[in-house]
Protein backbone atom coordinates (compact mmCIF):
# COMPACT_ATOMS: atom_id res chain seq x y z
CA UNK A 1 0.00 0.00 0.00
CA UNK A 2 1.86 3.23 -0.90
CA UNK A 3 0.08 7.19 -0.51
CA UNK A 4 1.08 10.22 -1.50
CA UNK A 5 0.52 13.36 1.05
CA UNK A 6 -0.07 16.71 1.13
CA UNK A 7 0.83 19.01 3.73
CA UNK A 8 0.75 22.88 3.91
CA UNK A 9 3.66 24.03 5.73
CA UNK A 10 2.93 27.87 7.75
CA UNK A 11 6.39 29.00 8.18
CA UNK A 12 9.78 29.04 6.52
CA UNK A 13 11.03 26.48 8.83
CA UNK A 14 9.28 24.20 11.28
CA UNK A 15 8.93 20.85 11.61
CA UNK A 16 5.45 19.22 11.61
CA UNK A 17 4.13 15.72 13.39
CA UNK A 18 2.89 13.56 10.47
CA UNK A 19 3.41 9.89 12.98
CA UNK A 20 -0.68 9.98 13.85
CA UNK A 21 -1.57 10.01 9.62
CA UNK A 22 1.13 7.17 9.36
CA UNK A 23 -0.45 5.17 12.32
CA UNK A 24 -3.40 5.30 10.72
CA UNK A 25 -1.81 4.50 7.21
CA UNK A 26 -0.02 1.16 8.73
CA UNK A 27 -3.65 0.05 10.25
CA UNK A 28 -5.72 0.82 6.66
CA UNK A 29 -3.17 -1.33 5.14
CA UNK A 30 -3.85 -4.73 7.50
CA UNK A 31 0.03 -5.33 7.03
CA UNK A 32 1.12 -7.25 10.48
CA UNK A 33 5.03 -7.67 9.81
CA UNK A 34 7.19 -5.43 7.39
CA UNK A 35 8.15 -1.76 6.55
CA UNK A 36 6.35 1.56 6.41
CA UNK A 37 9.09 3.83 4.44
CA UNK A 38 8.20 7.46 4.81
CA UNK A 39 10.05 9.60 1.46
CA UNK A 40 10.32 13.60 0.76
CA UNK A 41 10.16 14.35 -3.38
CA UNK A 42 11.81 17.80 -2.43
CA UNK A 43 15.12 19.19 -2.28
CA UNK A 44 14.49 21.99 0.37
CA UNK A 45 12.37 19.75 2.96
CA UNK A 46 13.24 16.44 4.80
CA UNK A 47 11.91 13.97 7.26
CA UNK A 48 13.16 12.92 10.45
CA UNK A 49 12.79 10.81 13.82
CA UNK A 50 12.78 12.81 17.10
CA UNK A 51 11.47 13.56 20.23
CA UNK A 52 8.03 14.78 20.54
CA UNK A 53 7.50 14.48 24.28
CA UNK A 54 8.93 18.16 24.57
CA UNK A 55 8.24 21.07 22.42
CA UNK A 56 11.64 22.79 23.29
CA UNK A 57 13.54 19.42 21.39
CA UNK A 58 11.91 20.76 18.19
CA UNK A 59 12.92 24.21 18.73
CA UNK A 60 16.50 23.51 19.51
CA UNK A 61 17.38 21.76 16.64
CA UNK A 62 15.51 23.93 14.06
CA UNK A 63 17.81 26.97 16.11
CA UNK A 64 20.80 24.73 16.03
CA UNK A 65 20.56 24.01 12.31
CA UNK A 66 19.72 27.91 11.35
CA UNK A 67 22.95 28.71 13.50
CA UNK A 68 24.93 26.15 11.78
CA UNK A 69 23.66 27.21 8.49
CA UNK A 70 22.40 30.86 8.73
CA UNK A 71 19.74 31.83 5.68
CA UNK A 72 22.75 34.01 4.46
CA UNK A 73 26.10 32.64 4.02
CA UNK A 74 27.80 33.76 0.91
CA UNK A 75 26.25 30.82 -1.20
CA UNK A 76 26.69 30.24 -4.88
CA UNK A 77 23.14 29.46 -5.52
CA UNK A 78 21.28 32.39 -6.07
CA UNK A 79 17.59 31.36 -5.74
CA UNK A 80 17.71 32.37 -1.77
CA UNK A 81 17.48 28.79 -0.28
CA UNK A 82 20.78 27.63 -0.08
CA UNK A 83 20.11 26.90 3.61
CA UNK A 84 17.63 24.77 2.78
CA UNK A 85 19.10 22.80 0.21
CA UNK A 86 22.30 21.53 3.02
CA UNK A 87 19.81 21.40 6.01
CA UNK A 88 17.67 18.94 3.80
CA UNK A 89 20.66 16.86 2.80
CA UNK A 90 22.07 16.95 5.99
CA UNK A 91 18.43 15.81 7.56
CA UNK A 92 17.45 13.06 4.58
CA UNK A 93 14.90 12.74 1.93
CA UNK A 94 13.23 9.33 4.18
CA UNK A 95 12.99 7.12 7.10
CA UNK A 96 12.11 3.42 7.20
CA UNK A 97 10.05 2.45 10.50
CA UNK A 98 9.64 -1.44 11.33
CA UNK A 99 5.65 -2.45 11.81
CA UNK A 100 5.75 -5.15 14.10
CA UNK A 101 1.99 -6.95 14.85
CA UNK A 102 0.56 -4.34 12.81
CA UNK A 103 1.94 -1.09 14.86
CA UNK A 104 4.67 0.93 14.26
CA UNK A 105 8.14 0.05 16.28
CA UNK A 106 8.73 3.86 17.52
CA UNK A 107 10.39 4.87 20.89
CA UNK A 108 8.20 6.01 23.94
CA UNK A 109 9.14 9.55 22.93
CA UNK A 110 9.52 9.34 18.95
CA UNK A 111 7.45 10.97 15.98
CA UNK A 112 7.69 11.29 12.83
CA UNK A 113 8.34 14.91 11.54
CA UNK A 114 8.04 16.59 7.73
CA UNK A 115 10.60 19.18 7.88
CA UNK A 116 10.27 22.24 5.82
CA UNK A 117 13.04 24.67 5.18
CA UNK A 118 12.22 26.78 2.75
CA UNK A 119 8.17 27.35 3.21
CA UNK A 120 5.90 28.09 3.46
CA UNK A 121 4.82 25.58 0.92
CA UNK A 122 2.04 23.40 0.14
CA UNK A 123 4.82 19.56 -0.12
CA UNK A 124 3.88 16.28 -0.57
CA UNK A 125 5.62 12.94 1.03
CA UNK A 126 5.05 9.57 0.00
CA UNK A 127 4.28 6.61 2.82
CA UNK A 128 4.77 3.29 1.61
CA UNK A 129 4.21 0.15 3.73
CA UNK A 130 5.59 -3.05 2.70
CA UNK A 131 4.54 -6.70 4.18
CA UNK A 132 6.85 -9.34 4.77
């Protein structure tokens, strides 16, 4: 069973909890034992596993990663979003979750989150969960 997404992103860069459409994704499917593989078509936005107990884990690494590559920073490419283009690669384009008696093997604290970088931007992200 494979979906594509949309999401509408509010800011320039944020990070948004998609895990409760993917929990419901992995029951739809019926699929017991296998793989859900979560994957970002975009070159400015990324997905990621992280803490979502406290708000303030978000925040820090969306600081942390503007600090470590500011929005200006004597880049080459001239469309503006330069930024976004290394936090993206540094972040990834997917994440690949085992489903384990039909529920999603995630941490007490972990979520899934869409990253956006360069928004805000109506994205999509594919969700693909494999049996077996």
């Amino acid at each position: 069973m494979d979906e594509i997404h949309t999401i509408q992103t509010s800011s320039r860069i944020e990070m948004v909890d998609i895990t409760p459409m993917i929990h419901r994704m992995v029951e739809r499917s019926g699929v017991k034992n296998g793989l859900c593989v979560i994957y970002i078509p975009h070159t400015t936005a990324a997905v990621t596993i992280n803490e979502n107990a406290d708000p303030d884990v978000k925040m820090d690494l969306l600081q942390h990663l503007s600090s470590l590559i500011p929005v200006t920073g004597g880049y080459r490419h001239m469309e503006g979003n330069a930024d976004a283009h290394i936090k993206a690669a540094l972040i990834g384009s997917s994440e690949t979750i085992l489903i384990v008696n039909g529920r999603l093997i995630l941490g007490a604290w972990q979520s899934v989150f869409f990253c956006e970088f360069d928004g805000p931007r109506t994205r999509k992200y594919h969700v693909k969960v494999i049996e077996g």
